[in-house]
C-alpha atoms as a PDB file:
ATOM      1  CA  UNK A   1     -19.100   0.457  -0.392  1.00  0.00           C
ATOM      2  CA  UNK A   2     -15.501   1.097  -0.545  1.00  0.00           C
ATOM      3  CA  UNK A   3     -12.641  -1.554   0.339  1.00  0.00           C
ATOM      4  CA  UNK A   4     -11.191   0.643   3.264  1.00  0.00           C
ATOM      5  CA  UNK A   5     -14.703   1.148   4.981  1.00  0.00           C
ATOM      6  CA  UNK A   6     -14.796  -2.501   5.876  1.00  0.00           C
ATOM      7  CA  UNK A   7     -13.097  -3.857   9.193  1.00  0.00           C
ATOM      8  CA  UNK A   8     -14.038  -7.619  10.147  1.00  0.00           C
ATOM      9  CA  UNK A   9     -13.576  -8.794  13.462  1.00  0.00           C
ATOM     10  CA  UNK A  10     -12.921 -12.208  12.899  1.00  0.00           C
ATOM     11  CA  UNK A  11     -12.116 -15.381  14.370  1.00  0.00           C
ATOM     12  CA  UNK A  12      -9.533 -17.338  13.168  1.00  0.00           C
ATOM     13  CA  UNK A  13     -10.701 -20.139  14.887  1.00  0.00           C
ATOM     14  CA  UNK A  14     -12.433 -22.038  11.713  1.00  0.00           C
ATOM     15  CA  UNK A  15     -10.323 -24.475   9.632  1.00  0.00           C
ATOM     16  CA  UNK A  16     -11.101 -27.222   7.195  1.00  0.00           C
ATOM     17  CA  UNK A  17      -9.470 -29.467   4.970  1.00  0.00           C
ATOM     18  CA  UNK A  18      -8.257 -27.522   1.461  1.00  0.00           C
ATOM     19  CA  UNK A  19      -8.564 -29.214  -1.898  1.00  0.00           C
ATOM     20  CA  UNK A  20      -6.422 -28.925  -4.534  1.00  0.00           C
ATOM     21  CA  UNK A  21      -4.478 -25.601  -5.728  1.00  0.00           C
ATOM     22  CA  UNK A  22      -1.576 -24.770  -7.140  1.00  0.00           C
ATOM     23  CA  UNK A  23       0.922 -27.029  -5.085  1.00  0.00           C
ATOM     24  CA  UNK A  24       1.005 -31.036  -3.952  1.00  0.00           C
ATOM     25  CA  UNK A  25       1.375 -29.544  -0.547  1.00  0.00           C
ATOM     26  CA  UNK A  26      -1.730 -27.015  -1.186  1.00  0.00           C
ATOM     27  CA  UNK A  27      -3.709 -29.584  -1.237  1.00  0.00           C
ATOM     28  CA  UNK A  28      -3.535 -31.000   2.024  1.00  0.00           C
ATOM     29  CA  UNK A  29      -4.279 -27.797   4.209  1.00  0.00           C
ATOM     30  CA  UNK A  30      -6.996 -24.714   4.610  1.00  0.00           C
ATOM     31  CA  UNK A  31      -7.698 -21.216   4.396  1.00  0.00           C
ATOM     32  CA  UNK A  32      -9.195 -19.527   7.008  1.00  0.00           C
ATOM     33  CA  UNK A  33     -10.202 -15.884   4.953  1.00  0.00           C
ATOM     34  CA  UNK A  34     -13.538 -14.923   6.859  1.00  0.00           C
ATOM     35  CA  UNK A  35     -16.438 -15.245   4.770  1.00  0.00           C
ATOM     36  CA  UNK A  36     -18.968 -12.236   4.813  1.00  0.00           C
ATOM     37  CA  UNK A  37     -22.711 -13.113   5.410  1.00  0.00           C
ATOM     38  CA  UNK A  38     -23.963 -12.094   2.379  1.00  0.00           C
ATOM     39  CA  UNK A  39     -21.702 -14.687   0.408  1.00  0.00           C
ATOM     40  CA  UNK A  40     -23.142 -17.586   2.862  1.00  0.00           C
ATOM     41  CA  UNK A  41     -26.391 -17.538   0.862  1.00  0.00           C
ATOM     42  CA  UNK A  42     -27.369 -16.800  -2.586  1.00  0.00           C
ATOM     43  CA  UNK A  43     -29.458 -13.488  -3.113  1.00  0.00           C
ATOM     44  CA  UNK A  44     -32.532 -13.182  -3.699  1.00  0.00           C
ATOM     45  CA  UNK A  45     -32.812 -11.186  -6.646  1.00  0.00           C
ATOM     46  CA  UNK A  46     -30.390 -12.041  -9.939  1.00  0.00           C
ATOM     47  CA  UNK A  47     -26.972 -10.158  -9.362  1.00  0.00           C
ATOM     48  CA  UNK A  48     -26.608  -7.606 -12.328  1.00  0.00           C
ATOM     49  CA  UNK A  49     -24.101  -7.281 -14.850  1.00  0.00           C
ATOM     50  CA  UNK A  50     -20.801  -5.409 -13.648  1.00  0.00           C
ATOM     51  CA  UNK A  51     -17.540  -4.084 -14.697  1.00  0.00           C
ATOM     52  CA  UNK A  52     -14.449  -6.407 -14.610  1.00  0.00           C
ATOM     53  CA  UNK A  53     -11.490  -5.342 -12.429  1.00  0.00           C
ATOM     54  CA  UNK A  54      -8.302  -6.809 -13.669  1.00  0.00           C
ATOM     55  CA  UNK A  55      -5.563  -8.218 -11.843  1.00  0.00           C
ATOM     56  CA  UNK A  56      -2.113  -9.268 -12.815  1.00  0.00           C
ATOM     57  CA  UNK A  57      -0.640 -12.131 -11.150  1.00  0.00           C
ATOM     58  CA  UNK A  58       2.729 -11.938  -9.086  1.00  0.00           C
ATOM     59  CA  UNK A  59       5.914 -12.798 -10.651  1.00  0.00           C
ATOM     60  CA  UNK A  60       6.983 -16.666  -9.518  1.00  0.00           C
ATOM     61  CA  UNK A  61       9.742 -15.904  -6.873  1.00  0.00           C
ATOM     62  CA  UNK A  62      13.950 -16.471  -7.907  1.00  0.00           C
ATOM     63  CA  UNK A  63      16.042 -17.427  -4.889  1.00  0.00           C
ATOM     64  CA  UNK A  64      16.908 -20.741  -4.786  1.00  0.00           C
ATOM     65  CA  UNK A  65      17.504 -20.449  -0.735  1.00  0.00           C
ATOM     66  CA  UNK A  66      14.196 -19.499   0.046  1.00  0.00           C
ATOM     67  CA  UNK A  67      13.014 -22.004  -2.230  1.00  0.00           C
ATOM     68  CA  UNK A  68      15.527 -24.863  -0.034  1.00  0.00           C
ATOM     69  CA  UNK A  69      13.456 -23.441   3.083  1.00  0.00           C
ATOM     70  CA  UNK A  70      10.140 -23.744   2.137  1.00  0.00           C
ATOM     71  CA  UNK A  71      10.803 -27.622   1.426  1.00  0.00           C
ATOM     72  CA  UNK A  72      12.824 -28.252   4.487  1.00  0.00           C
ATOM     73  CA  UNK A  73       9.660 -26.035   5.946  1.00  0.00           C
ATOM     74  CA  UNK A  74       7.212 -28.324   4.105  1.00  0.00           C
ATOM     75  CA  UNK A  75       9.107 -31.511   5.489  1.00  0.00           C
ATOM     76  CA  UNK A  76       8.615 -29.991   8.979  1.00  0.00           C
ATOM     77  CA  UNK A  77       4.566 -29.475   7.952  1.00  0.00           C
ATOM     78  CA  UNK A  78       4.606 -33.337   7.089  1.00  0.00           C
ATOM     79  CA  UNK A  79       6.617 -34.728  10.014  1.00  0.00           C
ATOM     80  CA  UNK A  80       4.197 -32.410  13.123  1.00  0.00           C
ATOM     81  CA  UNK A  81       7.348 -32.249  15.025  1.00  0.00           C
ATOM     82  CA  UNK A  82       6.658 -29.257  17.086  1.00  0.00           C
ATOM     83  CA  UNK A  83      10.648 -29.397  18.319  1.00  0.00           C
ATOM     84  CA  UNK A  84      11.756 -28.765  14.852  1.00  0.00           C
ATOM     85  CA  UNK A  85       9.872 -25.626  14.654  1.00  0.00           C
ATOM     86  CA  UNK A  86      12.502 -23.307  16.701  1.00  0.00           C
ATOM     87  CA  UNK A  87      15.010 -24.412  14.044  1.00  0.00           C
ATOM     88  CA  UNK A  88      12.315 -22.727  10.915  1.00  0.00           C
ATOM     89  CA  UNK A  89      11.099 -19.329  12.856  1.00  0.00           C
ATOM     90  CA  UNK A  90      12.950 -15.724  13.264  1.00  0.00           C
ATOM     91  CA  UNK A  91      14.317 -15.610  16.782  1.00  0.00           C
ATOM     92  CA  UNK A  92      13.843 -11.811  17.132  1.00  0.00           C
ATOM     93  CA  UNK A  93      10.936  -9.505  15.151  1.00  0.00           C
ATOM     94  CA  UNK A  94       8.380 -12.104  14.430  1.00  0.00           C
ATOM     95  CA  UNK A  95       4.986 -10.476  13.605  1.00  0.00           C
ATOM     96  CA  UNK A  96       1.486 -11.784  13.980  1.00  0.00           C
ATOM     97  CA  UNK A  97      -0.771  -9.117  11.691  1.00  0.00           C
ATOM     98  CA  UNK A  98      -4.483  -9.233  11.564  1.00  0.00           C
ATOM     99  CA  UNK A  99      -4.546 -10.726  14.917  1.00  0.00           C
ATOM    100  CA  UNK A 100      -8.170  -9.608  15.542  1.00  0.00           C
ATOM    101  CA  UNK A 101      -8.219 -12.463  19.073  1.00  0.00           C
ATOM    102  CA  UNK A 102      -5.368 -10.383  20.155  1.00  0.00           C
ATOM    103  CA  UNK A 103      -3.503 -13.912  20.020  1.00  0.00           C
ATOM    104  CA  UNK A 104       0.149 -12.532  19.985  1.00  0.00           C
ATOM    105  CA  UNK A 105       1.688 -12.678  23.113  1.00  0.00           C
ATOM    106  CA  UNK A 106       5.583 -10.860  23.028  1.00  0.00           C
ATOM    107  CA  UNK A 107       6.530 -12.527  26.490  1.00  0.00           C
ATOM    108  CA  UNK A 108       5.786 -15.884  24.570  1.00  0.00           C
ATOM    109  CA  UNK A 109       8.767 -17.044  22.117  1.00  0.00           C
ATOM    110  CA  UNK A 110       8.332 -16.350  18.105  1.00  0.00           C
ATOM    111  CA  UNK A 111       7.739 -20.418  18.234  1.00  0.00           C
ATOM    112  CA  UNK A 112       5.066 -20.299  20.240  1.00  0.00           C
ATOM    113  CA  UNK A 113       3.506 -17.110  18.809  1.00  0.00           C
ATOM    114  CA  UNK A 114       2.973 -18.981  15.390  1.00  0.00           C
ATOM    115  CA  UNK A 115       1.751 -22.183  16.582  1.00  0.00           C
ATOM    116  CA  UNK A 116      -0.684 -20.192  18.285  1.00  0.00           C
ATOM    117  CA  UNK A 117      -1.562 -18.085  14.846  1.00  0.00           C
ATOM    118  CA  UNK A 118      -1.700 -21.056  13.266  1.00  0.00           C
ATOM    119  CA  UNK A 119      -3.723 -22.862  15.978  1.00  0.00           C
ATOM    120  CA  UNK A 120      -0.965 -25.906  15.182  1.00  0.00           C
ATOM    121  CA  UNK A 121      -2.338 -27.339  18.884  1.00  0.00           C
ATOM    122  CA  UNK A 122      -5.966 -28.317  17.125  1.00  0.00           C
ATOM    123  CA  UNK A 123      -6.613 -31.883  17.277  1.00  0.00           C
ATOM    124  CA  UNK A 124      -7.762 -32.471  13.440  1.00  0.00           C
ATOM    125  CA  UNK A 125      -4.089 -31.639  12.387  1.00  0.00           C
ATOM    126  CA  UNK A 126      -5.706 -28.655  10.425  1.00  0.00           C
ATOM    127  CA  UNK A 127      -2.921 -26.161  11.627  1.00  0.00           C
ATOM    128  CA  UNK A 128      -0.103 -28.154  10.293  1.00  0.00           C
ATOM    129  CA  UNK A 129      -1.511 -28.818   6.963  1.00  0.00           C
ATOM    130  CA  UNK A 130      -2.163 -25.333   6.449  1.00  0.00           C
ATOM    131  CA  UNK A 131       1.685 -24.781   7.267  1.00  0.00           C
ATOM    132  CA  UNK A 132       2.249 -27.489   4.567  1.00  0.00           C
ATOM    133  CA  UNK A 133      -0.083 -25.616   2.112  1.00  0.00           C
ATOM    134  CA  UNK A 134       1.872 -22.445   2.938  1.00  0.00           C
ATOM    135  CA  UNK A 135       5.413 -23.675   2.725  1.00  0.00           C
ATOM    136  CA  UNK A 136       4.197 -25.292  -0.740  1.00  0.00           C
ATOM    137  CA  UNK A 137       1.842 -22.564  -2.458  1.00  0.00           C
ATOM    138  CA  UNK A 138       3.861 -21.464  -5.815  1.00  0.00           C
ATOM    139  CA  UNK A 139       3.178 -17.879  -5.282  1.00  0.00           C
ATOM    140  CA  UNK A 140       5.152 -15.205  -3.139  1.00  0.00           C
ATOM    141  CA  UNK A 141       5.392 -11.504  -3.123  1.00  0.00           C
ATOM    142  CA  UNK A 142       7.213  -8.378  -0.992  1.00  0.00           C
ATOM    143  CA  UNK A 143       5.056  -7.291   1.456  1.00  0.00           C
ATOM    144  CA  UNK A 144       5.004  -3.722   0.679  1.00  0.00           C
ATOM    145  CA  UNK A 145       4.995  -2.675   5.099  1.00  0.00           C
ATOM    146  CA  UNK A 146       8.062  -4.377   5.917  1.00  0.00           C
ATOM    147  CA  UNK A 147      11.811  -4.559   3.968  1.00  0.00           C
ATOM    148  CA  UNK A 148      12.927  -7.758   3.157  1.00  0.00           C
ATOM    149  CA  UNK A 149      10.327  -9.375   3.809  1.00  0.00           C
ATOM    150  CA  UNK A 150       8.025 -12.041   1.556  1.00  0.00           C
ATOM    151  CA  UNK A 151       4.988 -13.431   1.855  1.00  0.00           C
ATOM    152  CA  UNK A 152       2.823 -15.939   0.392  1.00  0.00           C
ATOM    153  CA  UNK A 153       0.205 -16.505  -1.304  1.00  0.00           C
ATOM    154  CA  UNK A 154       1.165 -13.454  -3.192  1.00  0.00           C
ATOM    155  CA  UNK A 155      -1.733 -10.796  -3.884  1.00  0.00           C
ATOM    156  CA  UNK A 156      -2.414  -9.678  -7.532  1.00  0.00           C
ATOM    157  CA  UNK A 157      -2.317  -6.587  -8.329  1.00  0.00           C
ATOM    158  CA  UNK A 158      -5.247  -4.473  -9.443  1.00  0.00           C
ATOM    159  CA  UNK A 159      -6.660  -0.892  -9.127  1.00  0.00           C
ATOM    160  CA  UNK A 160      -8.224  -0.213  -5.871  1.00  0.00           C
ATOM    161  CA  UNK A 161     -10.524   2.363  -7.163  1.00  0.00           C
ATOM    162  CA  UNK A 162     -12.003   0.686  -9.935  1.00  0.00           C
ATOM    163  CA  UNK A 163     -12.566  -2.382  -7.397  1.00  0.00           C
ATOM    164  CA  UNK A 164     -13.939   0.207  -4.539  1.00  0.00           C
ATOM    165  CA  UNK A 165     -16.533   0.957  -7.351  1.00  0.00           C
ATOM    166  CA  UNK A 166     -17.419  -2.033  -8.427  1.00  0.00           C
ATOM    167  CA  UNK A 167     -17.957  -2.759  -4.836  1.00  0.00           C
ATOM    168  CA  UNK A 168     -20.543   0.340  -4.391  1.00  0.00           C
ATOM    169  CA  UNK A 169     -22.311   0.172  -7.717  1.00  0.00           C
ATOM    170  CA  UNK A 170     -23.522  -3.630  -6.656  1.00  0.00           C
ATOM    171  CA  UNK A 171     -23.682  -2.672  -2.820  1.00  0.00           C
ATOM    172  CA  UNK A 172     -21.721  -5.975  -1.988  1.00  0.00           C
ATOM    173  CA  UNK A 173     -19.709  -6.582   0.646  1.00  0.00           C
ATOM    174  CA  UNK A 174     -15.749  -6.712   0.093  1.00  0.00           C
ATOM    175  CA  UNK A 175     -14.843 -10.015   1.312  1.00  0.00           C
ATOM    176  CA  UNK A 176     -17.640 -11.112  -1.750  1.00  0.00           C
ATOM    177  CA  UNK A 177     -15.124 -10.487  -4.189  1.00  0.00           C
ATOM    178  CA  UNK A 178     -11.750 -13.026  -5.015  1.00  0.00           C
ATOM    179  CA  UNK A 179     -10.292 -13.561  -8.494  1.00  0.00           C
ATOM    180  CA  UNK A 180      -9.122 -16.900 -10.241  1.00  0.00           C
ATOM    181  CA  UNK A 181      -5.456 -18.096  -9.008  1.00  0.00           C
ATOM    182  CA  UNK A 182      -5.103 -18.864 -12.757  1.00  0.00           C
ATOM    183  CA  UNK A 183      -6.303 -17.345 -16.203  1.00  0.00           C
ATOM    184  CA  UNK A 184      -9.145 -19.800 -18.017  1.00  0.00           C
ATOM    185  CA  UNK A 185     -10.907 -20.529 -15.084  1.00  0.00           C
ATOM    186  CA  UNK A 186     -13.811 -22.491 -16.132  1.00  0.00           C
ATOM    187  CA  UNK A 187     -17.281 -21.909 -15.039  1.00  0.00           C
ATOM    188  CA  UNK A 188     -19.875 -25.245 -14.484  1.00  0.00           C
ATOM    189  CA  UNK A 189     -23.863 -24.937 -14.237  1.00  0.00           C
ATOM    190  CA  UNK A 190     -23.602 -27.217 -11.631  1.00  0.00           C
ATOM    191  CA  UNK A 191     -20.391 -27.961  -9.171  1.00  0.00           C
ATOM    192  CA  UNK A 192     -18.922 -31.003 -10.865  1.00  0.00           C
ATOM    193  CA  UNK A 193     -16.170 -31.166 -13.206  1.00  0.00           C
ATOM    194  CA  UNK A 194     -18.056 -32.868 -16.091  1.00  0.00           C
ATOM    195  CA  UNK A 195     -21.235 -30.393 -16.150  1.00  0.00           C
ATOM    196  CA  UNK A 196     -21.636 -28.281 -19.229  1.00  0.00           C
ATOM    197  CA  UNK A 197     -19.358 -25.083 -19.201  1.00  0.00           C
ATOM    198  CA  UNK A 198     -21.347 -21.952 -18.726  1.00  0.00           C
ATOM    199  CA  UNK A 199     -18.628 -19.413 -19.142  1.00  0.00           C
ATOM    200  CA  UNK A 200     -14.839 -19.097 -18.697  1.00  0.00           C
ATOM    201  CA  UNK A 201     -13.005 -16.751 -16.218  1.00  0.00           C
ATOM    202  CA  UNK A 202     -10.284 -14.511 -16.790  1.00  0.00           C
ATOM    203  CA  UNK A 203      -8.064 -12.647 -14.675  1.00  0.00           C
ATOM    204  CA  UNK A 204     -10.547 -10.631 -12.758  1.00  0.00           C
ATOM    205  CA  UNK A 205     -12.643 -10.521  -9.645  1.00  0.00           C
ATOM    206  CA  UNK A 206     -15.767 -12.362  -9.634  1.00  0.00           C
ATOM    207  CA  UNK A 207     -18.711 -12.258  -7.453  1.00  0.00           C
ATOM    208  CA  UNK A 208     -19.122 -15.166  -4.787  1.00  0.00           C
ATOM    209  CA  UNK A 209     -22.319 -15.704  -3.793  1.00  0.00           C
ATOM    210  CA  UNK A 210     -22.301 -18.784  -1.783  1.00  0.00           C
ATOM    211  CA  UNK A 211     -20.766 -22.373  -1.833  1.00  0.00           C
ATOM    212  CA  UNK A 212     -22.069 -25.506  -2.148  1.00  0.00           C
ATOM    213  CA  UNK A 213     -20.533 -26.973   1.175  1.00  0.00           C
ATOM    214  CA  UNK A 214     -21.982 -30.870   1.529  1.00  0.00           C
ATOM    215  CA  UNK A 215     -19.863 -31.806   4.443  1.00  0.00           C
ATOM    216  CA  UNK A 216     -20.504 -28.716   6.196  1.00  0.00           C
ATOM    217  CA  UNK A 217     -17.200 -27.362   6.887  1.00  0.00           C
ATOM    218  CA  UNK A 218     -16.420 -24.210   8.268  1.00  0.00           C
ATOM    219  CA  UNK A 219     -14.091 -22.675   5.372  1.00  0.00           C
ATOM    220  CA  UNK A 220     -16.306 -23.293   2.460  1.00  0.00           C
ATOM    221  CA  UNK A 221     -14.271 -21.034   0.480  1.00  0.00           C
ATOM    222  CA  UNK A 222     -11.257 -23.862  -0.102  1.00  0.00           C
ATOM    223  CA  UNK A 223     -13.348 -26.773   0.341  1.00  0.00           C
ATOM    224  CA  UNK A 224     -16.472 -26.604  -1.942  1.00  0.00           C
ATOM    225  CA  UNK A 225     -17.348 -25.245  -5.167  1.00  0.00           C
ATOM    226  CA  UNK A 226     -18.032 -21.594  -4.836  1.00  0.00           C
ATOM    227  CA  UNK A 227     -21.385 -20.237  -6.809  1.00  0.00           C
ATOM    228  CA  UNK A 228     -20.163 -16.891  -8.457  1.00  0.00           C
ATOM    229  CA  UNK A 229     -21.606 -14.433 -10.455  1.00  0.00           C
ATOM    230  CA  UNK A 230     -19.516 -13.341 -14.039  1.00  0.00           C
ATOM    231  CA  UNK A 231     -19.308  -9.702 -14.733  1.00  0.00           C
ATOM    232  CA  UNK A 232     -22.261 -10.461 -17.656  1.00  0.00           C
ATOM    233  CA  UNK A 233     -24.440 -11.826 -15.341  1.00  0.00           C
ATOM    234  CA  UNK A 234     -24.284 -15.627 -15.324  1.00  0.00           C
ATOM    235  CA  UNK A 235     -24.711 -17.361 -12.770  1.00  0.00           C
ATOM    236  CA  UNK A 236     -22.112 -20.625 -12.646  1.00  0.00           C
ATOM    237  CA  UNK A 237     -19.855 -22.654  -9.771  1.00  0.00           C
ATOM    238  CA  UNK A 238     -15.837 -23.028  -9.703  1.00  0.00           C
ATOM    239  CA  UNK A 239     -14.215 -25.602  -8.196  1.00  0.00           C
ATOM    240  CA  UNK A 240     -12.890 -25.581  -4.793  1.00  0.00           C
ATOM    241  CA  UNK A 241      -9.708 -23.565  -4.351  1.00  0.00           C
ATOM    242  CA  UNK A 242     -10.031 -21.858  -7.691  1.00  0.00           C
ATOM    243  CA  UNK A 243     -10.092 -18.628  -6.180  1.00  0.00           C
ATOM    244  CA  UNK A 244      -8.669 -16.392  -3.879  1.00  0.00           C
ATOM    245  CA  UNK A 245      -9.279 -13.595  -1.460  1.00  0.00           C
ATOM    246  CA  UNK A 246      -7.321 -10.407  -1.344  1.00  0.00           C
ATOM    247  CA  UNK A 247      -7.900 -11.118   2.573  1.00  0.00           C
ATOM    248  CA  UNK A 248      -6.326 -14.590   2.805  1.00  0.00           C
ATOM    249  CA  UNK A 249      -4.170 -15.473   5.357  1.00  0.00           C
ATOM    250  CA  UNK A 250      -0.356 -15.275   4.428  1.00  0.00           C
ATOM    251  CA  UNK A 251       2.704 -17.051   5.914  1.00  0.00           C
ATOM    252  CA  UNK A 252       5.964 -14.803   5.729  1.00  0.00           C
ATOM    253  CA  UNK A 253       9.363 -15.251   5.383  1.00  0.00           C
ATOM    254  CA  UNK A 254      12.428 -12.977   6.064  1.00  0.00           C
ATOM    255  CA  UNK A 255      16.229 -13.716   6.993  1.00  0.00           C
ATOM    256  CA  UNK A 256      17.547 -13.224   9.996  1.00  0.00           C
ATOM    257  CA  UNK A 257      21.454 -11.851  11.388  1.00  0.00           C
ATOM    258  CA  UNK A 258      23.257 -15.188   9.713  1.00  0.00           C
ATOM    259  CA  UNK A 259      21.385 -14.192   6.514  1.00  0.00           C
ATOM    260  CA  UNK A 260      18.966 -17.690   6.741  1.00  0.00           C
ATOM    261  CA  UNK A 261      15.413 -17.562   5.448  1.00  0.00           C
ATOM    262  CA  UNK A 262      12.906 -18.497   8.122  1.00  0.00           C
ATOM    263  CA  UNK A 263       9.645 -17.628   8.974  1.00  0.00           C
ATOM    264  CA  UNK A 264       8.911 -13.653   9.747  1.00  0.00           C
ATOM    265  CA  UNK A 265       5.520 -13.352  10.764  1.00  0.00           C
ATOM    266  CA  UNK A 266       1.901 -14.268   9.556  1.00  0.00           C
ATOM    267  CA  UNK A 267      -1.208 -12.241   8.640  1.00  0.00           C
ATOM    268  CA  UNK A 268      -4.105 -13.354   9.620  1.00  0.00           C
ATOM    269  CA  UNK A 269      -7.419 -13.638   7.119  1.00  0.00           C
ATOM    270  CA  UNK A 270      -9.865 -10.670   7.341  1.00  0.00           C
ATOM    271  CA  UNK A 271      -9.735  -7.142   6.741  1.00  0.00           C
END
């Protein structure tokens, strides 16, 4: 079934705590990429063996302003000053993509628009520790829809086709597959960091086939080790926040008329 067939209305309403990733700050926040209902539960049949897309990681971004933001940004994240927040987002032009709720609201300000995407009112302080993740997460990239401006995480890049037939020769769903955020990935036979490894990932997408959530939480995909599928077959676990979705959410950045970075817009997780 082919990448492009798949639209998810989907709430953006779930959050959890995220474990550790690339960043200090990563680790305090969530990602809210819906999960497809066939990756909720493991199959019942043993996945077959399947080609491995590639993807080649983003270049690390150089421009030491934007870098200055993000930790003033981060410091914002930290503090849960809502005041401060006028002082981070673009006055004029912010966006609000993937808004499946049909959250955005253009007689509201750009302030109020993102604490809104980012649902920075819930109680749990889940919305400002995904800020913090965002502000700190090590990887940005040019969103190819809109000059000038960045967004992050940054997606890999890889060959749609191949991926669109990978996705229709296992009849999977799209939001099953995510690749490792880095090379090496190791692979456990059971989800704990000492069992034995049962294979190593490289930079590819993988099969998810579930999670093994104990708490419960509604984003198992950042919070518990995720049960995956290698392209020979084996079946294995990652640890949490290992991988990640073309379809994650992304915070992004642009400068406005003074030529200051501050935050653009936001795209929502889904497809």
């Amino acid at each position: 079934m082919s990448v492009v067939k798949f639209v998810v209305i989907a709430s953006a309403c779930a959050v959890a705590l995220l474990l550790a990733s690339g960043s200090p700050c990563a680790a305090q926040a969530v990602d809210r990429t819906p999960t497809s209902a066939a990756a909720k539960k493991s199959p019942t049949s043993a996945p077959k063996p399947y080609k491995p897309v590639a993807v080649t990681p983003p270049s690390a971004p150089d421009d030491p302003g934007l870098a200055t933001f993000r930790r003033d940004l981060a410091g914002v994240a930290q503090r849960r000053v809502y005041g401060e927040l006028a002082a981070v987002v673009i006055a004029q032009g912010f966006f609000w993509d993937r808004d499946f709720d049909g959250g955005f609201d253009p007689k509201k300000t750009a302030t109020e628009n993102l604490a809104a995407a980012l649902r920075l009112e819930s109680r749990d302080g889940s919305g400002w520790r995904l800020l913090a993740a965002l502000a700190g997460e090590a990887s940005i990239w040019p969103i190819p829809s809109r000059l000038g401006v960045v967004c992050t995480p940054a997606n890999a890049t890889y060959d749609d086709v191949e991926l669109d037939n990978v996705i229709d020769t296992t009849r999977t769903d799209a939001l099953e597959w995510s690749y490792p955020r880095a090379d090496r990935t190791p692979v456990r036979a059971t989800p704990r960091v000492d069992a034995p490894l049962v294979d190593t990932l490289g930079l590819h997408f993988v099969r998810v086939l579930g999670f093994e959530a104990k708490d419960g939480g509604p984003d198992p995909q950042r919070t518990a080790w995720a049960r995956i599928a290698t392209p020979s077959g084996k079946i294995g676990f990652v640890a949490p926040a290992s991988l990640l979705s073309p379809y994650a959410e992304r915070l992004c950045f642009g400068k406005d008329a003074l030529g200051r970075w501050r935050i653009a817009g936001y795209v929502g997780g889904g497809d």
